[in-house]
Each structure stands twice: as structure tokens, then as C-alpha cells.
N, C-alpha and C. Protein backbone atom coordinates (compact mmCIF):
# COMPACT_ATOMS: atom_id res chain seq x y z
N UNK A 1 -27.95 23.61 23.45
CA UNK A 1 -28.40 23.17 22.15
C UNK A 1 -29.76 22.49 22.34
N UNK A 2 -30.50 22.63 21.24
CA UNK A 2 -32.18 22.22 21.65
C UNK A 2 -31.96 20.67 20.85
N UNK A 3 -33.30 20.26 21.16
CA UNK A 3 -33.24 18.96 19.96
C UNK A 3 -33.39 18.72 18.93
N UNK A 4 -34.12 19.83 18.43
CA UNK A 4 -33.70 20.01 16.92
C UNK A 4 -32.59 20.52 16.12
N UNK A 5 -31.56 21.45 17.41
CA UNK A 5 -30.92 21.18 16.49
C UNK A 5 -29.34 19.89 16.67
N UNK A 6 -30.12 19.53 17.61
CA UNK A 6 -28.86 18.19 17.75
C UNK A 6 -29.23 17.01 17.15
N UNK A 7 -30.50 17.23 16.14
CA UNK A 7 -30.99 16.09 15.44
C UNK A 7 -30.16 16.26 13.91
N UNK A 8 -30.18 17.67 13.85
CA UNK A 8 -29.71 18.23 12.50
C UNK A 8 -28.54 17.99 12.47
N UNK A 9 -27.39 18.17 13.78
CA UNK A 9 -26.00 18.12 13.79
C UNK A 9 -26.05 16.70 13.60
N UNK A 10 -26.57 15.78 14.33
CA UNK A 10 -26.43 14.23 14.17
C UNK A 10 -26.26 13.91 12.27
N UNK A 11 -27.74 14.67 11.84
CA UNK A 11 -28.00 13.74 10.56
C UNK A 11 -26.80 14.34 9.69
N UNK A 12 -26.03 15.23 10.07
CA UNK A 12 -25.00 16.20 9.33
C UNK A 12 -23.64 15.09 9.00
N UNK A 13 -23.43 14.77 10.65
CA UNK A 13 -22.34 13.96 10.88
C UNK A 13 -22.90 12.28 10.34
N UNK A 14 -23.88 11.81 10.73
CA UNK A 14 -23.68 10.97 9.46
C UNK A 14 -24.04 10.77 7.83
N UNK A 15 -24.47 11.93 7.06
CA UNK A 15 -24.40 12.10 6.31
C UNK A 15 -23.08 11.80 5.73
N UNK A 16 -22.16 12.88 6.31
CA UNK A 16 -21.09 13.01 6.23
C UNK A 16 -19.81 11.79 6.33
N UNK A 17 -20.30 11.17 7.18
CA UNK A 17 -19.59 9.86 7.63
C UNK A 17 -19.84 8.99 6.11
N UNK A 18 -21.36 8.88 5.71
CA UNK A 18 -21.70 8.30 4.48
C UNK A 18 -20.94 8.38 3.19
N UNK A 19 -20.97 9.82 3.23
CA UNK A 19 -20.16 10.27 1.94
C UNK A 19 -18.94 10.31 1.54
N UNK A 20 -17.79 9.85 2.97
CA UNK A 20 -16.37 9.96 3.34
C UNK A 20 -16.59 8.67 3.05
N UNK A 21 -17.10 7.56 3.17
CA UNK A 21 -16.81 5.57 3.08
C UNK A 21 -17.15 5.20 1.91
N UNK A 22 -18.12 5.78 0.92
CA UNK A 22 -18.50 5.38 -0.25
C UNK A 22 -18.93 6.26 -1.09
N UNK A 23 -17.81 6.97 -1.18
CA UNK A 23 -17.73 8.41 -2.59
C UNK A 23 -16.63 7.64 -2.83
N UNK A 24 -16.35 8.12 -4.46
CA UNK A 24 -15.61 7.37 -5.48
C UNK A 24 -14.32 8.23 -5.00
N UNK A 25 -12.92 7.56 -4.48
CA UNK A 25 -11.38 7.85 -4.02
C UNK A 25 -10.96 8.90 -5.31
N UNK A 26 -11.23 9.96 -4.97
CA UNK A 26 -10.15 10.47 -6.68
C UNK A 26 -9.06 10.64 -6.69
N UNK A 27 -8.05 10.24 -5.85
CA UNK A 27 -6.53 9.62 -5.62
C UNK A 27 -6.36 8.12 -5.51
N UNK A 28 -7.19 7.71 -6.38
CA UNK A 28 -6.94 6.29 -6.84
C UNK A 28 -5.51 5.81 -6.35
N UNK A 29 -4.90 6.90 -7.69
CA UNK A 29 -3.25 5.95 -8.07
C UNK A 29 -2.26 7.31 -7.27
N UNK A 30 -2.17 7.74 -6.11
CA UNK A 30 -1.42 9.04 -6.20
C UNK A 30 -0.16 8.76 -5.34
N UNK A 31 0.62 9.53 -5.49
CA UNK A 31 1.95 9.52 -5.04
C UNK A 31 1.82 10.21 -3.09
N UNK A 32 2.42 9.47 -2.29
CA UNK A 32 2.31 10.05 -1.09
C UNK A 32 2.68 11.36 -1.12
N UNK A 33 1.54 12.29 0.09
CA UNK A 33 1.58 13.80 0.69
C UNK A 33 0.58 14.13 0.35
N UNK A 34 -0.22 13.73 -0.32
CA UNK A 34 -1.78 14.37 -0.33
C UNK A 34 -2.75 13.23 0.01
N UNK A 35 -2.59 11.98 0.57
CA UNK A 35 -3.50 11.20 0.90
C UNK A 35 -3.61 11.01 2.79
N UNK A 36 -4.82 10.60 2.50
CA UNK A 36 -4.67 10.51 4.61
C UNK A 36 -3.95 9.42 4.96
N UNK A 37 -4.10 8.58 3.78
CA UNK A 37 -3.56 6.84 4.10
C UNK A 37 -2.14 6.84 4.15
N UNK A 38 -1.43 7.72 3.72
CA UNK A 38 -0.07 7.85 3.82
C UNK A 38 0.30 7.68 4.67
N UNK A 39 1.62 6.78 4.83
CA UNK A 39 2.63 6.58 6.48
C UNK A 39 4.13 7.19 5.41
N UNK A 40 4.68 8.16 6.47
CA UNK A 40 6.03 8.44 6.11
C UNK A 40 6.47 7.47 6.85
N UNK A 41 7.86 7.17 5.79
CA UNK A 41 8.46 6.08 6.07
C UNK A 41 9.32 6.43 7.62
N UNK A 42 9.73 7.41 7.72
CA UNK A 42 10.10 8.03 9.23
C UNK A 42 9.34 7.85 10.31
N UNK A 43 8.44 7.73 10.01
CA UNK A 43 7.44 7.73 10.98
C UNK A 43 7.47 5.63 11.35
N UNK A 44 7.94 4.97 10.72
CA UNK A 44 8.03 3.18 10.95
C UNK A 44 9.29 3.25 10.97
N UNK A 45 9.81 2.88 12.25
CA UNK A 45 11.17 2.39 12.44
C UNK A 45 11.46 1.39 11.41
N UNK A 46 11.04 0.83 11.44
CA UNK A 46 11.23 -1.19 10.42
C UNK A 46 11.60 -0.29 9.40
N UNK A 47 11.55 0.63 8.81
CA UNK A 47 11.38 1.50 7.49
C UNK A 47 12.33 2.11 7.31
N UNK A 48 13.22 2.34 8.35
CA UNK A 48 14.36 3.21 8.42
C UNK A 48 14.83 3.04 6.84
N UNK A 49 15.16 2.04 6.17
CA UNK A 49 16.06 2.56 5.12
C UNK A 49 15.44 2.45 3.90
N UNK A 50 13.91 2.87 3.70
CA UNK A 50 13.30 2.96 2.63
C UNK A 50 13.40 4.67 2.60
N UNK A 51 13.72 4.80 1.64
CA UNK A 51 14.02 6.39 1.02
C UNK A 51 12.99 7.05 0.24
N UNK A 52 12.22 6.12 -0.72
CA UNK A 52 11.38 6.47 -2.04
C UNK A 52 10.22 7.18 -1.45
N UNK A 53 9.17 7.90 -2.22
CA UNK A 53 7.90 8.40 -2.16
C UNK A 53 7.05 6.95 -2.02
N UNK A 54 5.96 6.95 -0.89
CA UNK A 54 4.98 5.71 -1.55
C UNK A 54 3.92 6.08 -2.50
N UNK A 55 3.45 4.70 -3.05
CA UNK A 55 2.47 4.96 -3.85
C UNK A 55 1.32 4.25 -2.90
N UNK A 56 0.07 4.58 -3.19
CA UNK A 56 -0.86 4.11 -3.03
C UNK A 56 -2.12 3.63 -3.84
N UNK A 57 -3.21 2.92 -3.36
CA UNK A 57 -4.09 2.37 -4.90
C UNK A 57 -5.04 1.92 -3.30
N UNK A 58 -6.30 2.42 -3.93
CA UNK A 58 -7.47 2.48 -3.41
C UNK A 58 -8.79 2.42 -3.87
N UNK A 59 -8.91 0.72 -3.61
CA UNK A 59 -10.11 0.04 -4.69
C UNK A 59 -11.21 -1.06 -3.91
N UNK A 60 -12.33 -0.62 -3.88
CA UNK A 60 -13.01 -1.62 -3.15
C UNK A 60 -12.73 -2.06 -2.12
N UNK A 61 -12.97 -0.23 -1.50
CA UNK A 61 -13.08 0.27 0.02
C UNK A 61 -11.55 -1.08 0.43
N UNK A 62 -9.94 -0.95 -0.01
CA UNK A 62 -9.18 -1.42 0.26
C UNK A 62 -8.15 -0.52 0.08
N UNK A 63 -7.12 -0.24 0.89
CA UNK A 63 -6.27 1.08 0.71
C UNK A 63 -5.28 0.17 0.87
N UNK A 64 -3.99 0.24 -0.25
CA UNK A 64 -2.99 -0.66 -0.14
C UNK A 64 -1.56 0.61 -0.21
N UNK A 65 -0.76 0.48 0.70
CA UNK A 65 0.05 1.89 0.43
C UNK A 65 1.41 0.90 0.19
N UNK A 66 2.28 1.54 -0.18
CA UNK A 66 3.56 0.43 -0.33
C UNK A 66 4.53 1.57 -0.76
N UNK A 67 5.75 1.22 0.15
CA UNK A 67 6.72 2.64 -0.01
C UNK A 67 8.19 1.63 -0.28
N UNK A 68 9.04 1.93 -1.02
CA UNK A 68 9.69 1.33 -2.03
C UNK A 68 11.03 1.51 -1.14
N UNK A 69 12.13 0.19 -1.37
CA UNK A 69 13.34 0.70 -0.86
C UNK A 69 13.98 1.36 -1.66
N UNK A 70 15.60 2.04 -1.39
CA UNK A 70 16.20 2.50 -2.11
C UNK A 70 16.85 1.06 -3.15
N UNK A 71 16.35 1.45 -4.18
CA UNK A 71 16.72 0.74 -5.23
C UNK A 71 18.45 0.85 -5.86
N UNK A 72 18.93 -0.60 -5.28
CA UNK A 72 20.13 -0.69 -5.70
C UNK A 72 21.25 -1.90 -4.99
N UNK A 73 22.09 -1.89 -6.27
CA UNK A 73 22.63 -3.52 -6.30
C UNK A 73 24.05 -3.33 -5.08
N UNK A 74 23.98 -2.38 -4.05
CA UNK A 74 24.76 -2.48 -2.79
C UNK A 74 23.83 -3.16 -2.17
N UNK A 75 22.77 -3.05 -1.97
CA UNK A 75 22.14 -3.60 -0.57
C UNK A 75 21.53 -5.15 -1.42
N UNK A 76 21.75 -6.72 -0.53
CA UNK A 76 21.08 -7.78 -1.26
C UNK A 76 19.80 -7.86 -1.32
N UNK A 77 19.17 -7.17 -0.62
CA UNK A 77 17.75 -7.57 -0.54
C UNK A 77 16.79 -6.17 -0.83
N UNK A 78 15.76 -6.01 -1.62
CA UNK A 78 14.39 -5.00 -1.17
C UNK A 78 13.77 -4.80 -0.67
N UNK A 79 13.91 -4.24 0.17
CA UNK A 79 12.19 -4.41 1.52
C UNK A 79 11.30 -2.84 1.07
N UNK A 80 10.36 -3.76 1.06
CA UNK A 80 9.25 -2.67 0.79
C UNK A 80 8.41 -2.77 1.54
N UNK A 81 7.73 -1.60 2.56
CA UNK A 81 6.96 -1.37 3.41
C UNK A 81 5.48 -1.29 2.89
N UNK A 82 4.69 -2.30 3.56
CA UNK A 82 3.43 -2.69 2.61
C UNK A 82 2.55 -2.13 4.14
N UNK A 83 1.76 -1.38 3.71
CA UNK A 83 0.23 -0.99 4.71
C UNK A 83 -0.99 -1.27 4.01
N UNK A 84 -1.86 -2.40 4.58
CA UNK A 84 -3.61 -2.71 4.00
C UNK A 84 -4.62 -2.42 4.92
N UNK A 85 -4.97 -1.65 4.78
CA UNK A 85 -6.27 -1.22 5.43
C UNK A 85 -7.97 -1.10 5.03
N UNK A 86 -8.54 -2.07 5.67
CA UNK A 86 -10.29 -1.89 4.88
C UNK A 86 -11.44 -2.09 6.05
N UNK A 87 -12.44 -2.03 5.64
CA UNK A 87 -13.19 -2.12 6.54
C UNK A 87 -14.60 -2.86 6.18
N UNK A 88 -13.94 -4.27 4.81
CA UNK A 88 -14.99 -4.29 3.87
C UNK A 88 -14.84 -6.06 4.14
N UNK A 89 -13.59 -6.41 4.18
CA UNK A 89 -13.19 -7.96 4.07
C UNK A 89 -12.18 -8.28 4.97
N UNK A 90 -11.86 -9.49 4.75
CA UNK A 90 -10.77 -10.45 5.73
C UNK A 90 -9.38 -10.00 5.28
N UNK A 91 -8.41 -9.75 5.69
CA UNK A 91 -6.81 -9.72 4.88
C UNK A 91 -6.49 -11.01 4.95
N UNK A 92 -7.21 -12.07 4.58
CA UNK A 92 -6.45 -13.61 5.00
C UNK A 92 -5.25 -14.09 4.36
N UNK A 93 -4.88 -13.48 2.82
CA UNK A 93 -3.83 -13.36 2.28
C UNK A 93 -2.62 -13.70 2.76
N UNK A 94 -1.53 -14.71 2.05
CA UNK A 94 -0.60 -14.77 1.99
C UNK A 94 0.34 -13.91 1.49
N UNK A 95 1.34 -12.54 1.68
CA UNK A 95 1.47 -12.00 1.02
C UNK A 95 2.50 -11.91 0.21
N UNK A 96 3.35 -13.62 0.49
CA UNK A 96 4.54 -13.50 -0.48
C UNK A 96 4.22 -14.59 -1.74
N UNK A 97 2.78 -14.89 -1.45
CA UNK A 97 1.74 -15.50 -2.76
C UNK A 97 0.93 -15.31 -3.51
N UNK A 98 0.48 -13.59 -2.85
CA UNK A 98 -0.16 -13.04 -4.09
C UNK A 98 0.79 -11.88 -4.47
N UNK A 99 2.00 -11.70 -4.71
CA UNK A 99 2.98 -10.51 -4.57
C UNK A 99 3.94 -11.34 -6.01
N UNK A 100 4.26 -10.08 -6.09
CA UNK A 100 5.52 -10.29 -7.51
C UNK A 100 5.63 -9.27 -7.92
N UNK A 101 7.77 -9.57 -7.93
CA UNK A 101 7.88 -7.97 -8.62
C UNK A 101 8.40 -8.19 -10.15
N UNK A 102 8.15 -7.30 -10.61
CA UNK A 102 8.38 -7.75 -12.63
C UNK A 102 9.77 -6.03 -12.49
N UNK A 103 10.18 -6.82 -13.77
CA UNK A 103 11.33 -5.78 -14.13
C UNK A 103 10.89 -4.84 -15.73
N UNK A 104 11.45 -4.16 -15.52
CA UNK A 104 11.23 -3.34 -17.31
C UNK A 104 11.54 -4.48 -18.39
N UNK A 105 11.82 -5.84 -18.62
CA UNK A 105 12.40 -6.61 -19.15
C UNK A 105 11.03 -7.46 -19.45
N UNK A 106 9.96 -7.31 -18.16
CA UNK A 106 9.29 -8.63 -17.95
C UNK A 106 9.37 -9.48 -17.01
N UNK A 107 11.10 -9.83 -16.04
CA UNK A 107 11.23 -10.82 -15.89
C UNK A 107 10.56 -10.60 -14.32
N UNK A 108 9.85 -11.31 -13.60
CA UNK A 108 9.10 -11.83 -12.75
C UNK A 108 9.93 -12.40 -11.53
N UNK A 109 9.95 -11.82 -10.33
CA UNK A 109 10.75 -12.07 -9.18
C UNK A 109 9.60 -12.35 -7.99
N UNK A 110 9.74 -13.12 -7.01
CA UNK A 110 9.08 -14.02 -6.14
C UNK A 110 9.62 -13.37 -4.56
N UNK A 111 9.11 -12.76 -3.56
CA UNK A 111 9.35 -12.54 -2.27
C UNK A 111 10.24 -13.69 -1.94
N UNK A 112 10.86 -13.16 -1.23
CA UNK A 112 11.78 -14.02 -0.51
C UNK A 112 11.62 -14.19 1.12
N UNK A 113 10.39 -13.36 1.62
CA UNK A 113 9.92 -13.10 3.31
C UNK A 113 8.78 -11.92 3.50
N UNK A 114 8.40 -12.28 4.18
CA UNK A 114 7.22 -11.27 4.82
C UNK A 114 7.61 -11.21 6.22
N UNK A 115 7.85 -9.94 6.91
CA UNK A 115 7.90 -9.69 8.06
C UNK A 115 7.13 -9.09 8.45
N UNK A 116 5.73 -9.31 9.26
CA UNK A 116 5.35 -7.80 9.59
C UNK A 116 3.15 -8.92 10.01
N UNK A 117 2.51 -8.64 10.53
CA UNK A 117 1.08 -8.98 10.55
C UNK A 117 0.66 -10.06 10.07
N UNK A 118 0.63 -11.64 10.22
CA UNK A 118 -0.15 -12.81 9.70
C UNK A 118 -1.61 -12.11 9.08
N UNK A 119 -1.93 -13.04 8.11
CA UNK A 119 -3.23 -13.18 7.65
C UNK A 119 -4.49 -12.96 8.45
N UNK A 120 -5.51 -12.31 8.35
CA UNK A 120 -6.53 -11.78 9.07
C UNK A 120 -6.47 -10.85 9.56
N UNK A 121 -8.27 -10.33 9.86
CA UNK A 121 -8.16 -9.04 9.89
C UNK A 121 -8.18 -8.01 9.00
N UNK A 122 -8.40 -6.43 9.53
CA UNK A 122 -8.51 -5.31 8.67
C UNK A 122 -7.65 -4.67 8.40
N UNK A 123 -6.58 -4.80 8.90
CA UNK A 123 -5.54 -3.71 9.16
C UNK A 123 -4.10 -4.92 9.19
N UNK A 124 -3.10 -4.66 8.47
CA UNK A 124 -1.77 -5.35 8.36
C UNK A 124 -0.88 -4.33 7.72
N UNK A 125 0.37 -4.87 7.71
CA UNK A 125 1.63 -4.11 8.04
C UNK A 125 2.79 -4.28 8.60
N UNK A 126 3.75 -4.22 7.69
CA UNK A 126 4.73 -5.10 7.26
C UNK A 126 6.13 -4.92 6.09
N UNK A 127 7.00 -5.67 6.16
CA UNK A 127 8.18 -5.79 5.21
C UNK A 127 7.90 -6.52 4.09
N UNK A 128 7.86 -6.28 2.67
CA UNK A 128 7.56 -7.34 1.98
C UNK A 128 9.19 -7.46 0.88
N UNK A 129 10.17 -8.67 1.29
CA UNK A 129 11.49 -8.32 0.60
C UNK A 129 11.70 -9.51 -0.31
N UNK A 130 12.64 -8.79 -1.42
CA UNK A 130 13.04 -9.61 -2.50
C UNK A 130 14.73 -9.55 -2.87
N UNK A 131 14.80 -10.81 -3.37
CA UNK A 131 16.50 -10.20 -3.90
C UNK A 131 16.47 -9.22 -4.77
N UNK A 132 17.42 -8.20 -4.13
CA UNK A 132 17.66 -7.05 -5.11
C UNK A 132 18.16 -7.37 -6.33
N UNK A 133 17.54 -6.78 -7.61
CA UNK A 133 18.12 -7.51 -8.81
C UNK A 133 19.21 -6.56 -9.54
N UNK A 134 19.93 -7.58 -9.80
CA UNK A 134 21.64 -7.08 -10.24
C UNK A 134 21.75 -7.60 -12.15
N UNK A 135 21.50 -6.67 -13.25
CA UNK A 135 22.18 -4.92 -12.59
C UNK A 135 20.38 -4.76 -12.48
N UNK A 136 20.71 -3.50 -11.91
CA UNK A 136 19.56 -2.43 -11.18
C UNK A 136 18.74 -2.41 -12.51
N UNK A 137 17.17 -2.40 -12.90
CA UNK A 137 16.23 -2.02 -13.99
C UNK A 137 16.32 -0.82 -14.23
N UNK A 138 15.61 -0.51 -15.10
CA UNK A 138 15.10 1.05 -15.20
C UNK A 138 13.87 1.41 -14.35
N UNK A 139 13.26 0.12 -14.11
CA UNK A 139 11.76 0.38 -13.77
C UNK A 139 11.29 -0.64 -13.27
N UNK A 140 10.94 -1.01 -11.76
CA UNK A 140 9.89 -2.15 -11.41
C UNK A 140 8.25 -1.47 -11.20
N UNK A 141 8.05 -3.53 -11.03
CA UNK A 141 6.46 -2.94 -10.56
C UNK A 141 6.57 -4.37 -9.41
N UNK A 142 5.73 -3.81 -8.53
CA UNK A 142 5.26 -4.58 -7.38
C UNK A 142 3.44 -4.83 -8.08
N UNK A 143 3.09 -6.01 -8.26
CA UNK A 143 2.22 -6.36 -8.06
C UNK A 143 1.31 -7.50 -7.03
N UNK A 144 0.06 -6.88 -6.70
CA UNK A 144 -0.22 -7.58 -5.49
C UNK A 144 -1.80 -7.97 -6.16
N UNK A 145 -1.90 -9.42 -6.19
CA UNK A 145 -3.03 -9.57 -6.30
C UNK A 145 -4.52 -10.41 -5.63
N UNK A 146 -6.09 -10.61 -6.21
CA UNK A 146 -6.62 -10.90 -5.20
C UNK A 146 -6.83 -10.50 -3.84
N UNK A 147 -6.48 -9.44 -3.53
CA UNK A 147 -6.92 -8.64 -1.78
C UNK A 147 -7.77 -7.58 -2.66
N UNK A 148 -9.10 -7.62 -2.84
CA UNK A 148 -9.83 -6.90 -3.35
C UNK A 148 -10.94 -6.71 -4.52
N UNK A 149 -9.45 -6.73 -5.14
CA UNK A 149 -9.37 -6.90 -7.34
C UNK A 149 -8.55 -7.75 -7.81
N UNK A 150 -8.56 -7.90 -8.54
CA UNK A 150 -7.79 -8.84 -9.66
C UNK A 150 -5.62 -8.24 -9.52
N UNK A 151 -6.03 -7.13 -9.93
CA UNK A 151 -4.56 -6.71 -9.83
C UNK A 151 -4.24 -5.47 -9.23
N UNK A 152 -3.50 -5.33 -8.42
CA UNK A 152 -3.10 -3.69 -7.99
C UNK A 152 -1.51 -3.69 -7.97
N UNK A 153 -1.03 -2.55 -9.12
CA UNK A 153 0.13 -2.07 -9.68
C UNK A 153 0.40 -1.13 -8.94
N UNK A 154 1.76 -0.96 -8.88
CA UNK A 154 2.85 0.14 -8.04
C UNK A 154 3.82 0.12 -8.98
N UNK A 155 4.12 1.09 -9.59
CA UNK A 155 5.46 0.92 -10.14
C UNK A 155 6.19 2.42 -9.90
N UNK A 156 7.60 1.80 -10.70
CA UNK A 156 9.08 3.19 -10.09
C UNK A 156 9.64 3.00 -10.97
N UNK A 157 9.92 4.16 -11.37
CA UNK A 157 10.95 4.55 -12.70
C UNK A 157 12.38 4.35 -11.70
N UNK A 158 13.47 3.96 -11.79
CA UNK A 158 14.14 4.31 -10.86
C UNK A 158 15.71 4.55 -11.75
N UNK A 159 16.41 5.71 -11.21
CA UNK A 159 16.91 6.70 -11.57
C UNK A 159 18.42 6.37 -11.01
N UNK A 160 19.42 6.55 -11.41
CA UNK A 160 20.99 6.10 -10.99
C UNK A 160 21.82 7.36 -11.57
């Protein structure tokens, strides 16, 4: 290869690099299997008994993936498998203080533990669990806020 054209391959690859870190995500809000950020829950032991599809939300170069347990009033607790990844800010976050899960009702539920990566850093990953609420909703939302934006929503219709 000469040097021109390993100047061309260079400016190619970071062009390219450019346009992959700060082009607008058009899987914002998408359901895991078509994103790269996706972790199957098979793939995290700790995860073994999360069943659901994750969702993900990807905002100000911050990729927050969160894959849902099986929703239901046998098991006491929810653990939901939370992955943050950026390459923009600190994760210094507390995450059972900016976290809350709301019910189809409204009513507003508080973590009960975080297992999984302390505060700091780019990259964390982790259990984020709540008492399972009895009877079962039609529909939660996990909201997580402040790591980024103001608010980032996950929600699940969930089905019996």
C-alpha cells in the first residue's frame, strides 16, 4: 500500500469513527435484537432469572439498557438488570436515588438494593431490585433520572 493511499484509508476510518459517536441514535427507544448495546440476559449469570426483552434509551452519548424480571407476585422481589455505558461523563450516581418504579395506578415504589458497580466511571452494571408489587399491575415503568437528562423511561405492559 503506498501513502496515499494509507492516508485515504486513515481519513476513511476516522471519518467513520466520527460519524458512528455523534450521528443522531435512531433506536432511541427500541426493544432488544437490533441494537449493539444489547446484553442477552443469558449471556449475565446474575440475570439468570430475568426472562423479559430489554429496553434500551440512548441520549447524550449515554446508553442505558435495562432488562426486566419476570413480573410476578411468586417471587418477593424484582431485579432488573441495569447496563450504563458512555464515554461523555462520570456515572457518579446513586442508583437506588435516582431510580423509581411507578405502577399503571401512579403509585411510586423506591429500590430496595443495588447490587452490581459503585458510582464512577463509564461503564456500570448491575441488579437494580424492588419489592415485587402484589397484586401484579398491568404496566410498570422504571424510571431513572439525572445520568444524562432529566428523565429516561422503560416501561412493560405486562401480561398474566
Amino acid at each position: 500500500m503506498n501513502l496515499k493511499e494509507t492516508f485515504l484509508l486513515t481519513g476513511a476510518v476516522i471519518a467513520g469513527t466520527i460519524l458512528l459517536f455523534f450521528s443522531p441514535d435512531p433506536h432511541r427507544f427500541t426493544k432488544g435484537g437490533g441494537h449493539p448495546a444489547v446484553v442477552e440476559a443469558s449471556q449475565i449469570q446474575e440475570f439468570s432469572d430475568i426472562t423479559e426483552e430489554s429496553l434500551i434509551d440512548t441520549q447524550e452519548n449515554v446508553t442505558i439498557t435495562v432488562t426486566p424480571p419476570k413480573f410476578s407476585e411468586e417471587v418477593s422481589k424484582w431485579k432488573f438488570g441495569v447496563g450504563i455505558n458512555t464515554h461523555s461523563l462520570e456515572l457518579d450516581q446513586d442508583l437506588t436515588k435516582v431510580s423509581i418504579l411507578v405502577d399503571d395506578r401512579g403509585r411510586e415504589y423506591k429500590p430496595v438494593g443495588w447490587d452490581g458497580a459503585g458510582p464512577g466511571g463509564h461503564h456500570r452494571e448491575g441488579v437494580l431490585t424492588f419489592k415485587s408489587i402484589i397484586p401484579t399491575p398491568r404496566s410498570v415503568e422504571l424510571r431513572i433520572v439525572n445520568v444524562g437528562v432529566p428523565v429516561r423511561s422503560f416501561v412493560w405492559k405486562i401480561t398474566n
